[in-house]
N, C-alpha and C. Protein backbone atom coordinates (compact mmCIF):
# COMPACT_ATOMS: atom_id res chain seq x y z
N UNK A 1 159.61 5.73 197.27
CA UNK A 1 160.97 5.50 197.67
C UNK A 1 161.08 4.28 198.58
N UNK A 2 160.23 3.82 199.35
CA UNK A 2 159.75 2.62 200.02
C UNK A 2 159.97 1.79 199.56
N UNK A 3 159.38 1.58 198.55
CA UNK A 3 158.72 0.34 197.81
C UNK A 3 160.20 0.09 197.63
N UNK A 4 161.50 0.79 196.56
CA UNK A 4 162.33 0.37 196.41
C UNK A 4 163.42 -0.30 197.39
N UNK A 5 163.30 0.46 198.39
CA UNK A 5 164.43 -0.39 199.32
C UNK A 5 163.65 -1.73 200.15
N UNK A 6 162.20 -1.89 199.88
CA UNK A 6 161.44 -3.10 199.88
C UNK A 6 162.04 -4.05 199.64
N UNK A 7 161.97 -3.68 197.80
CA UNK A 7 162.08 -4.38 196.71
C UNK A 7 163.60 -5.57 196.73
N UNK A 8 164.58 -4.03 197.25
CA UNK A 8 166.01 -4.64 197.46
C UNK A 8 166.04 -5.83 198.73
N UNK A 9 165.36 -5.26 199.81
CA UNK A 9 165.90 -5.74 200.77
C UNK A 9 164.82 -7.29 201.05
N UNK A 10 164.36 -7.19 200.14
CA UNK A 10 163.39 -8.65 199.73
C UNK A 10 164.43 -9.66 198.76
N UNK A 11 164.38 -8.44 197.89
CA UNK A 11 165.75 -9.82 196.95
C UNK A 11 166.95 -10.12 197.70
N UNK A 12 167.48 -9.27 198.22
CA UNK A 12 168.78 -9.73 199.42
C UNK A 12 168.72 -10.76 199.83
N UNK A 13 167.30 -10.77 200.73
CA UNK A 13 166.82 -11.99 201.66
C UNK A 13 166.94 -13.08 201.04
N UNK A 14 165.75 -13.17 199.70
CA UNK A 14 166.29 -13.95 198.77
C UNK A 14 167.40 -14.90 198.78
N UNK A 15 168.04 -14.31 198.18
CA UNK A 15 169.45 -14.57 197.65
C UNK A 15 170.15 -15.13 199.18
N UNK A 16 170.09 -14.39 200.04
CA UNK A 16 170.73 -15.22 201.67
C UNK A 16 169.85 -16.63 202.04
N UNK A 17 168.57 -16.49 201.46
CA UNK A 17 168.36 -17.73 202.28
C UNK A 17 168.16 -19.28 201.15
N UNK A 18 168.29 -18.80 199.70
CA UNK A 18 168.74 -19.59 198.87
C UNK A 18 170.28 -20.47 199.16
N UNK A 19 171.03 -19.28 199.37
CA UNK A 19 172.43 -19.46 199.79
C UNK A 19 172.82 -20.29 200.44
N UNK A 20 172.04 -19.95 201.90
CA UNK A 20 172.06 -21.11 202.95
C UNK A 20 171.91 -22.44 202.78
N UNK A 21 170.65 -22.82 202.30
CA UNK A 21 170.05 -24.04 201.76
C UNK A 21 170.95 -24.40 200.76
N UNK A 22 171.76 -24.02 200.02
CA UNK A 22 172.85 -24.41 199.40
C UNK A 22 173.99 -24.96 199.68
N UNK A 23 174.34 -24.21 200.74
CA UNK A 23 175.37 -24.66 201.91
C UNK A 23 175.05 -25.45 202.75
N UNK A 24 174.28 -26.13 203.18
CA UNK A 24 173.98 -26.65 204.44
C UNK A 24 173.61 -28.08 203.40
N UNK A 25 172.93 -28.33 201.67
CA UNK A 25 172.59 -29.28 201.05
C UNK A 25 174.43 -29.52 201.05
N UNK A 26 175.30 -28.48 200.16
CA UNK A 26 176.70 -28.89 199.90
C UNK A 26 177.40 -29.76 201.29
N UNK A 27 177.02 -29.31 202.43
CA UNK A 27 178.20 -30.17 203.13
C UNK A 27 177.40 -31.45 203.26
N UNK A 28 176.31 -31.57 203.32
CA UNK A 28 175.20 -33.22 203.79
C UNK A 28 175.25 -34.26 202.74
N UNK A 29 175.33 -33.84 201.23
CA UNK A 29 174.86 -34.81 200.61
C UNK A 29 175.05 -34.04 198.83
N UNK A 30 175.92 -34.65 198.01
CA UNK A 30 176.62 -34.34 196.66
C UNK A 30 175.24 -34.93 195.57
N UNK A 31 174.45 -34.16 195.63
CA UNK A 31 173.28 -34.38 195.00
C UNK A 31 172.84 -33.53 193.72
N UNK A 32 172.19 -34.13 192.74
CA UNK A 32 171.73 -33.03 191.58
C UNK A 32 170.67 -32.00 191.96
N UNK A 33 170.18 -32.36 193.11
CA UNK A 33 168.89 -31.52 193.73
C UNK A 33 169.60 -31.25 194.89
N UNK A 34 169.45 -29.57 195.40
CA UNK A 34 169.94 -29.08 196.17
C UNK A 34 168.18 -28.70 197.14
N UNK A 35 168.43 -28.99 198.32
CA UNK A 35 166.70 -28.56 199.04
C UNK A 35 165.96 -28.87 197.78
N UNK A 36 165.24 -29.11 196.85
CA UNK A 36 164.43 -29.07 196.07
C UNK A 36 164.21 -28.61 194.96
N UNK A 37 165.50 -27.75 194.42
CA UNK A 37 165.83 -26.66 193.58
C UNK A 37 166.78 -27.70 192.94
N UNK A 38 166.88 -27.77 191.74
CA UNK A 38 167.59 -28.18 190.56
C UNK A 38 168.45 -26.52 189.96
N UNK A 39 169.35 -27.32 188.93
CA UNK A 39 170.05 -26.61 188.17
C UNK A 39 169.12 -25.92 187.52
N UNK A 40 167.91 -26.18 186.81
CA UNK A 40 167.50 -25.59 185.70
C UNK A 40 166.42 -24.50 186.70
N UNK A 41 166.13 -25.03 188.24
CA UNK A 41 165.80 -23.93 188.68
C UNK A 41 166.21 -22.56 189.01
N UNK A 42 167.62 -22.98 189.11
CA UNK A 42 168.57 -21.74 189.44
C UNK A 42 168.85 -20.74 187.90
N UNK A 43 168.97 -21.63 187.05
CA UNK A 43 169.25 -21.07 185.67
C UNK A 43 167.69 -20.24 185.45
N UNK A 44 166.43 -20.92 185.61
CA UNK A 44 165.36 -19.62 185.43
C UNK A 44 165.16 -18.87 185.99
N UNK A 45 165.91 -18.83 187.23
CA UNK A 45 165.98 -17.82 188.50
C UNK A 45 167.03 -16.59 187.96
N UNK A 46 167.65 -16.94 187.28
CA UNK A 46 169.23 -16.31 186.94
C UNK A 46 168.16 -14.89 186.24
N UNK A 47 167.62 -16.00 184.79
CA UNK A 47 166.43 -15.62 183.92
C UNK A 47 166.37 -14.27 184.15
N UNK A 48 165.29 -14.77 185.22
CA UNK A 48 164.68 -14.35 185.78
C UNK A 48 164.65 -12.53 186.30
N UNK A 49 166.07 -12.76 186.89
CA UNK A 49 166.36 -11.78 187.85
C UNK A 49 167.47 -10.54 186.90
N UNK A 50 167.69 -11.13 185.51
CA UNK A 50 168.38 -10.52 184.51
C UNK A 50 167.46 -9.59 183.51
N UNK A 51 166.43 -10.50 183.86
CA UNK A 51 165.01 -9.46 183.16
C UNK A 51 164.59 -8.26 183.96
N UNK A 52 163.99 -8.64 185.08
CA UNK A 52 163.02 -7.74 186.03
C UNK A 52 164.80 -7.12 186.32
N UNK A 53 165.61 -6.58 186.62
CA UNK A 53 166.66 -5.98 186.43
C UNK A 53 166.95 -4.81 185.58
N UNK A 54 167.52 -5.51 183.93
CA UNK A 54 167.15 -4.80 182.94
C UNK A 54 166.23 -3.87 182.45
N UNK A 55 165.54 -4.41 182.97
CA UNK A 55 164.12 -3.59 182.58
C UNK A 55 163.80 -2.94 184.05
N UNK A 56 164.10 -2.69 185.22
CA UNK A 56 164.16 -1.77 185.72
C UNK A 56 165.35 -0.34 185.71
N UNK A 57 166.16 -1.05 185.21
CA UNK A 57 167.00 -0.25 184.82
C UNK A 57 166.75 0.56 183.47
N UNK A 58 166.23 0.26 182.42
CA UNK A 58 165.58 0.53 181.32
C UNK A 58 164.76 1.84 181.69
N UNK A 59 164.19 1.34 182.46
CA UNK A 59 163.25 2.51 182.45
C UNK A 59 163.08 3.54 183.47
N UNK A 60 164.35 3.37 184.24
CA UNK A 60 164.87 4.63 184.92
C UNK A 60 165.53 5.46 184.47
N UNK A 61 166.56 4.73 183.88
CA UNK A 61 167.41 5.34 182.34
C UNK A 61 166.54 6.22 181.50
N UNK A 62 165.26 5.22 181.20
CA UNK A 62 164.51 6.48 179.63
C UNK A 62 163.91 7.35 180.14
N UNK A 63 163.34 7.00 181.59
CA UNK A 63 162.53 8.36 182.04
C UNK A 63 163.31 9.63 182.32
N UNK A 64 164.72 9.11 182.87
CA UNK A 64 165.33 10.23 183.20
C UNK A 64 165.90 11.06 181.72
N UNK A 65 166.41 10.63 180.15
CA UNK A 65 166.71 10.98 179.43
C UNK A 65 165.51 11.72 178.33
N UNK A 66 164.47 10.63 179.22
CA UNK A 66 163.08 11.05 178.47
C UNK A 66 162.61 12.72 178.33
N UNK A 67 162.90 12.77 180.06
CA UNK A 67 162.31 14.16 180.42
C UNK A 67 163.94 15.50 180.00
N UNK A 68 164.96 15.04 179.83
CA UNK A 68 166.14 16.04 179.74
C UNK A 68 165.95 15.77 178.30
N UNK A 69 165.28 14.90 177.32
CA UNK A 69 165.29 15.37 176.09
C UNK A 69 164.25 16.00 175.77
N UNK A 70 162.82 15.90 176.18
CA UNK A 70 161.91 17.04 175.95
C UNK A 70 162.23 18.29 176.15
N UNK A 71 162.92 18.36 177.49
CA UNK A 71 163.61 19.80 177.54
C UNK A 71 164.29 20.45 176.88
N UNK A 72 165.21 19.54 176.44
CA UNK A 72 166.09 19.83 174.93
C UNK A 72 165.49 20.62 173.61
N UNK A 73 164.78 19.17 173.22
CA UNK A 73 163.89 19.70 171.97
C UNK A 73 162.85 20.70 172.29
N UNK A 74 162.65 21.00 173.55
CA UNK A 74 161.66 22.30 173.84
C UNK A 74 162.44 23.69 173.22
N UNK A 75 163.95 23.91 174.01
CA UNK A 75 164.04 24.60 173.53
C UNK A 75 165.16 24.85 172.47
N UNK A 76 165.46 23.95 171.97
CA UNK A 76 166.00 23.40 170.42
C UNK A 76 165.76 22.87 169.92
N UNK A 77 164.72 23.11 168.87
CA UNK A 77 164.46 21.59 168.18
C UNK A 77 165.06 20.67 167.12
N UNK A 78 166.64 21.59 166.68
CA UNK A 78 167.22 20.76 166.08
C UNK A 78 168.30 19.67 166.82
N UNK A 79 168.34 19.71 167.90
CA UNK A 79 168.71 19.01 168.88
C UNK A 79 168.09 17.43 168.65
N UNK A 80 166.93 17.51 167.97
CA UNK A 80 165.76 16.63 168.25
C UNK A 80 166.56 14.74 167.99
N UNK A 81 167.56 15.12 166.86
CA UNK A 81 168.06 13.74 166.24
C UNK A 81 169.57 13.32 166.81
N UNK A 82 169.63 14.20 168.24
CA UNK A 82 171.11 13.51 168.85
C UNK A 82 170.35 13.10 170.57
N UNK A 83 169.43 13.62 170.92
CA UNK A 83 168.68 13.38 171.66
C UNK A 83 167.95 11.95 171.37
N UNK A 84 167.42 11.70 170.34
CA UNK A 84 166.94 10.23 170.50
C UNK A 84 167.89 9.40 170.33
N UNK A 85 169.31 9.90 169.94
CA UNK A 85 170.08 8.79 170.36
C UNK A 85 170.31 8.43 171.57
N UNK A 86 170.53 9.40 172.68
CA UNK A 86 170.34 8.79 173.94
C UNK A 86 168.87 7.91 174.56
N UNK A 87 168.20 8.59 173.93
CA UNK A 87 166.97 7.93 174.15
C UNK A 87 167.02 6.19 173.72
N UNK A 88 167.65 5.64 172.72
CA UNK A 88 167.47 4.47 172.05
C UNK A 88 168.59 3.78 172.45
N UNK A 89 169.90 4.47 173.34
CA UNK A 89 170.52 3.99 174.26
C UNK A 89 170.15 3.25 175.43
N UNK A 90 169.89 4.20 175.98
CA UNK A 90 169.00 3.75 177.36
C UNK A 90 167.87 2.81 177.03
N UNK A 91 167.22 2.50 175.88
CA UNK A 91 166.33 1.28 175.75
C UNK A 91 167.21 0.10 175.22
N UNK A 92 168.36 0.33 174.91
CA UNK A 92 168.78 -1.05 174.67
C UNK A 92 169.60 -1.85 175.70
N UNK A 93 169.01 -1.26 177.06
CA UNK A 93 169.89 -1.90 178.23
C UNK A 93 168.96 -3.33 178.26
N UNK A 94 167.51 -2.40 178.06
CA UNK A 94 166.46 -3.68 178.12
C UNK A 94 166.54 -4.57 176.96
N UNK A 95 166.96 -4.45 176.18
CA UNK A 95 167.10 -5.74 174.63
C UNK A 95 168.53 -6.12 175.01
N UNK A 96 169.61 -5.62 176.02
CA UNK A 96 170.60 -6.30 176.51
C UNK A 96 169.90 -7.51 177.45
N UNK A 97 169.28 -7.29 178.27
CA UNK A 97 168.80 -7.88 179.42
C UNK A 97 168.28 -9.14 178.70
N UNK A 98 167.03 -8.44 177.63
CA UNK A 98 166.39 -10.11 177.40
C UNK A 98 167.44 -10.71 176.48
N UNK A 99 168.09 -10.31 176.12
CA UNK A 99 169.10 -11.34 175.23
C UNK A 99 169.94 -12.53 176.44
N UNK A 100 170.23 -11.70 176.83
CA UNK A 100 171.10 -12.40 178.23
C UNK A 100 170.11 -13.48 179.13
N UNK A 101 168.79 -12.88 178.77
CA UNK A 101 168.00 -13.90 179.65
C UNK A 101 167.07 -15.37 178.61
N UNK A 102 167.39 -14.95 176.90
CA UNK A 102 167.00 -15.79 176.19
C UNK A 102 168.43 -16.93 176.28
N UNK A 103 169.56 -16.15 176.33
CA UNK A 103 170.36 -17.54 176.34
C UNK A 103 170.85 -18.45 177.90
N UNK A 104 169.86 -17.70 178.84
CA UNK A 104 170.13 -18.34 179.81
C UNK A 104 168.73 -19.48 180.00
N UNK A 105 168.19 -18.93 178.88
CA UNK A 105 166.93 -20.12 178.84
C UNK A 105 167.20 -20.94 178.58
N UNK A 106 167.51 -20.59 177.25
CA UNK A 106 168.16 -22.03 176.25
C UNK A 106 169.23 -22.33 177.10
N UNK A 107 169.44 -22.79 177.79
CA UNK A 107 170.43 -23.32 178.34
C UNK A 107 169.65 -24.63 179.72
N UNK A 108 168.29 -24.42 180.33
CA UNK A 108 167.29 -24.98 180.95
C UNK A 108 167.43 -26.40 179.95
């Protein structure tokens, strides 16, 4: 449970001290390079953060549907073929994610 509010309160930081350096390049100087970071850095950052996202979300989603559909089909097993539809739900958050993060490539 640690690790996660780590996790958050690391990307927060992130994201605040990117911010800054953004603001402080915007009022000094109307440049294609912001501190050292380009456009196409921010765009693989975007990427980036649309993947490891998705796919954490992915797989909080399947574990949790994972384990309420074993239960299901434990004790119904004709249950078995409306149950993997939730199951193949919850995995396509992650083939949402990389789609979103293939066209933010192509775009680099």
């Amino acid at each position: 449970m640690k690790t996660k509010y780590a996790f958050a309160f690391t990307l927060c930081l992130l994201v605040l001290l990117a911010g800054a350096g953004v603001a402080s390049a915007a009022q000094g100087e109307t440049t294609a390079i912001v501190s050292g970071v380009t456009d196409s850095a921010w765009i693989a950052l975007a990427a980036a953060i649309t993947m490891v996202g998705s796919a954490l979300a992915a797989g909080w989603a399947i574990s949790a549907t994972g384990v309420a559909a074993a239960g299901a089909t434990a004790e119904k097993p004709e249950t078995f073929g409306r149950v993997l539809i939730f199951v193949a739900l919850a995995e396509a958050i992650a083939i949402y994610g990389l789609l979103i993060a293939f066209m933010l490539w192509t775009k680099i």
